[in-house]
N, C-alpha and C. Protein backbone atom coordinates (compact mmCIF):
# COMPACT_ATOMS: atom_id res chain seq x y z
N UNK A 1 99.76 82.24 111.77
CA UNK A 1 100.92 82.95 111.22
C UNK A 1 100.81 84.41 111.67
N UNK A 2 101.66 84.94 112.48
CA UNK A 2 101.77 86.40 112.88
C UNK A 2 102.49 87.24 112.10
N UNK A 3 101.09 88.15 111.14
CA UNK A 3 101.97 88.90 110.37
C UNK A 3 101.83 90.53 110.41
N UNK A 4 102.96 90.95 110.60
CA UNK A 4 102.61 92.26 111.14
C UNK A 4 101.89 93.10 110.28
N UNK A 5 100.50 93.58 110.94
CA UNK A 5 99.14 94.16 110.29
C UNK A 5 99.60 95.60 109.16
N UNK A 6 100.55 96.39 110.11
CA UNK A 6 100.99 97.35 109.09
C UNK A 6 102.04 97.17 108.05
N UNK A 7 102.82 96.08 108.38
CA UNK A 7 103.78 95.75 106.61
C UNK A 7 102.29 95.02 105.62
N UNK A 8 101.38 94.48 106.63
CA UNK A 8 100.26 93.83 104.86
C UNK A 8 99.83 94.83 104.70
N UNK A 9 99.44 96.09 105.61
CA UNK A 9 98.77 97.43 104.75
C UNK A 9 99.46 97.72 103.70
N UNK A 10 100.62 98.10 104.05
CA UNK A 10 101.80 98.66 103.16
C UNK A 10 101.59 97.74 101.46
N UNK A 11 102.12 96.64 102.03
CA UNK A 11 101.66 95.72 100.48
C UNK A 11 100.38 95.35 99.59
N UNK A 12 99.10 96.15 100.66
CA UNK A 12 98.39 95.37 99.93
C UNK A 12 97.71 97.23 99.38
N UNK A 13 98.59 98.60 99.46
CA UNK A 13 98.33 99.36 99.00
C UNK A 13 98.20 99.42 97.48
N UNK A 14 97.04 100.07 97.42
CA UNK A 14 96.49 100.18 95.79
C UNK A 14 95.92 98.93 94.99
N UNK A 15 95.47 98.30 95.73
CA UNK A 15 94.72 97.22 95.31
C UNK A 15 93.45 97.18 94.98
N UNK A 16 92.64 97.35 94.09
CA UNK A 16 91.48 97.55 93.46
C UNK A 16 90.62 96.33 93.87
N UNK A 17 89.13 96.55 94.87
CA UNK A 17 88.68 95.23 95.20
C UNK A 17 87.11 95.65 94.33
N UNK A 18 87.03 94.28 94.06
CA UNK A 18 87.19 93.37 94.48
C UNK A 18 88.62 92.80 94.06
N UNK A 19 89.21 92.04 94.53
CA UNK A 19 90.51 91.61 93.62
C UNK A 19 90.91 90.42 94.25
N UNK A 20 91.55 89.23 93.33
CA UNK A 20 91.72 87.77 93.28
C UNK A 20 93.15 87.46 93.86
N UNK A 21 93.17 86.34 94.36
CA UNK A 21 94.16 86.32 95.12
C UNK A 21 95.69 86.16 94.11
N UNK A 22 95.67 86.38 92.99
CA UNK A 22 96.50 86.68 91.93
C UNK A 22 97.28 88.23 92.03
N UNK A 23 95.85 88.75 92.15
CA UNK A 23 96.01 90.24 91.81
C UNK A 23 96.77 90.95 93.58
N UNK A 24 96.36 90.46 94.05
CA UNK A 24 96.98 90.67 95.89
C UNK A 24 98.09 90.42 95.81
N UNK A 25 98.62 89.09 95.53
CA UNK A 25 100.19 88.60 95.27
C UNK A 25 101.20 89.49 94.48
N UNK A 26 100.84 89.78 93.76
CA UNK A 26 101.43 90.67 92.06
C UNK A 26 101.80 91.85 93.33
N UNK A 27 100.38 92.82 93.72
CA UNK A 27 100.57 94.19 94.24
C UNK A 27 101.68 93.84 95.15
N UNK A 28 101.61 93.24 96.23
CA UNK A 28 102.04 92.91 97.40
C UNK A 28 103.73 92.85 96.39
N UNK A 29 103.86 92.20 95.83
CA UNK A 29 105.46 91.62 95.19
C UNK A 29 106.21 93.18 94.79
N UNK A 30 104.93 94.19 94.06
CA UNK A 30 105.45 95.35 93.50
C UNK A 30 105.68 96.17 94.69
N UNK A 31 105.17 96.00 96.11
CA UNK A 31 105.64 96.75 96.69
C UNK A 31 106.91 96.24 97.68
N UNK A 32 107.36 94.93 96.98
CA UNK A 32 108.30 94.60 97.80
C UNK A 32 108.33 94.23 99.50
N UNK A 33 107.09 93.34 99.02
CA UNK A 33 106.33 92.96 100.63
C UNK A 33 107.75 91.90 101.30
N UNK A 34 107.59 92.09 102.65
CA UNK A 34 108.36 90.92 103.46
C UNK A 34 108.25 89.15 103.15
N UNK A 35 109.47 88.31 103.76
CA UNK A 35 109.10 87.32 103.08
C UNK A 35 107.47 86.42 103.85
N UNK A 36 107.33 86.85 104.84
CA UNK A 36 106.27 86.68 106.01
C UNK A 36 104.94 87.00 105.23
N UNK A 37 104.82 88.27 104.93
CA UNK A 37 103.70 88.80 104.39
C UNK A 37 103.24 88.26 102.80
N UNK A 38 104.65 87.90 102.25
CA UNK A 38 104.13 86.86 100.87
C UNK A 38 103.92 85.62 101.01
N UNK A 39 104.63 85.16 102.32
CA UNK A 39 104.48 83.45 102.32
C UNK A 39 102.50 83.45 102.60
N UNK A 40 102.31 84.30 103.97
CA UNK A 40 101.07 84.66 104.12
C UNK A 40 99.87 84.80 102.78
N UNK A 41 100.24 85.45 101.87
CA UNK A 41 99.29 85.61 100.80
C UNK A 41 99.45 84.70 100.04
N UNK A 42 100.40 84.39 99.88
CA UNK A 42 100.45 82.90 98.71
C UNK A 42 99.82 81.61 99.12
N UNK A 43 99.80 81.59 100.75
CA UNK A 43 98.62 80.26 100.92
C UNK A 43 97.08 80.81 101.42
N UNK A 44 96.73 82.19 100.56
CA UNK A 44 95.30 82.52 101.02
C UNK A 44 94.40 81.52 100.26
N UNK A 45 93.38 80.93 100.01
CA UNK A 45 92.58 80.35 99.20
C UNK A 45 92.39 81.27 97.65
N UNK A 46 91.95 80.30 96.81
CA UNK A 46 92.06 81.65 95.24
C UNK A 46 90.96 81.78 95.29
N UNK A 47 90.28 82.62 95.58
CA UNK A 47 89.04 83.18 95.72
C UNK A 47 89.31 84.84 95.32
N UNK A 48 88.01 85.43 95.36
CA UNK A 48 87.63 86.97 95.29
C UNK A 48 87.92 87.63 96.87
N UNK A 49 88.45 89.20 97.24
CA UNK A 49 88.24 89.28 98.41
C UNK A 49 87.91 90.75 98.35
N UNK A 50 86.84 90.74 99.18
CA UNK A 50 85.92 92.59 99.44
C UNK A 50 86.90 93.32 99.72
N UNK A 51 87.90 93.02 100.77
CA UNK A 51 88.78 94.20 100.92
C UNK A 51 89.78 93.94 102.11
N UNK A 52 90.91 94.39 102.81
CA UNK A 52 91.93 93.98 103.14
C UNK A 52 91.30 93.71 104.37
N UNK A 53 90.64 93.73 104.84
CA UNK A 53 89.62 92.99 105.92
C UNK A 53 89.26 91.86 105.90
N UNK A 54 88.99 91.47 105.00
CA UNK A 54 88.42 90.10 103.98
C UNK A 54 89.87 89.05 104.20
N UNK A 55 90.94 89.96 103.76
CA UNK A 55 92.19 89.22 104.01
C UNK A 55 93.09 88.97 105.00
N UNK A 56 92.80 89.98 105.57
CA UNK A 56 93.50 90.25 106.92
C UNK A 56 92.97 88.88 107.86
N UNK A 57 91.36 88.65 107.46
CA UNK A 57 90.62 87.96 108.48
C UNK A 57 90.88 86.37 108.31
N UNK A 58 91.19 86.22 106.96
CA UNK A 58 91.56 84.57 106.04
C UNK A 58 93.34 84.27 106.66
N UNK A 59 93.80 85.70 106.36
CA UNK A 59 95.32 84.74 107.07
C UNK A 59 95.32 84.70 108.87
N UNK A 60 94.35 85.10 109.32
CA UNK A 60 94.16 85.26 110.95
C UNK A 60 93.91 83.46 110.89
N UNK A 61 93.34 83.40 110.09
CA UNK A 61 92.70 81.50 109.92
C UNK A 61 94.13 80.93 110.28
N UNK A 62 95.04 81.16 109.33
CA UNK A 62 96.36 80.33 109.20
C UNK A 62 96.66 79.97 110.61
N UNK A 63 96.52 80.82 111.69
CA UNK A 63 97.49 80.94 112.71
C UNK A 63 97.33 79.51 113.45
């Protein structure tokens, strides 16, 4: 899934990590993320993630 790296910065600003893939979804929604960048986070695994690296690297999986 190709999702452009600087709209998930944008959404996944102010996200306190460690943080659950609950808490990513929520931020991402409040900042009015694309529909790309939520479809992307909504099929991450529900796990814990260190930091938008952590996530960046799990939806690179999807592709």
């Amino acid at each position: 899934m190709a999702v452009n790296p600087i709209e998930m910065q944008k959404a996944l600003g102010g996200v306190n990590y460690p943080a659950s893939k609950k808490e990513i979804v929520d931020q991402a929604s409040k900042h009015k993320a694309g529909q790309e960048v939520m479809k992307a986070l909504d099929s991450l695994p529900d796990k814990e993630y260190e930091s938008p690296a952590a996530i960046n690297k799990e939806v690179g999986r999807g592709d």
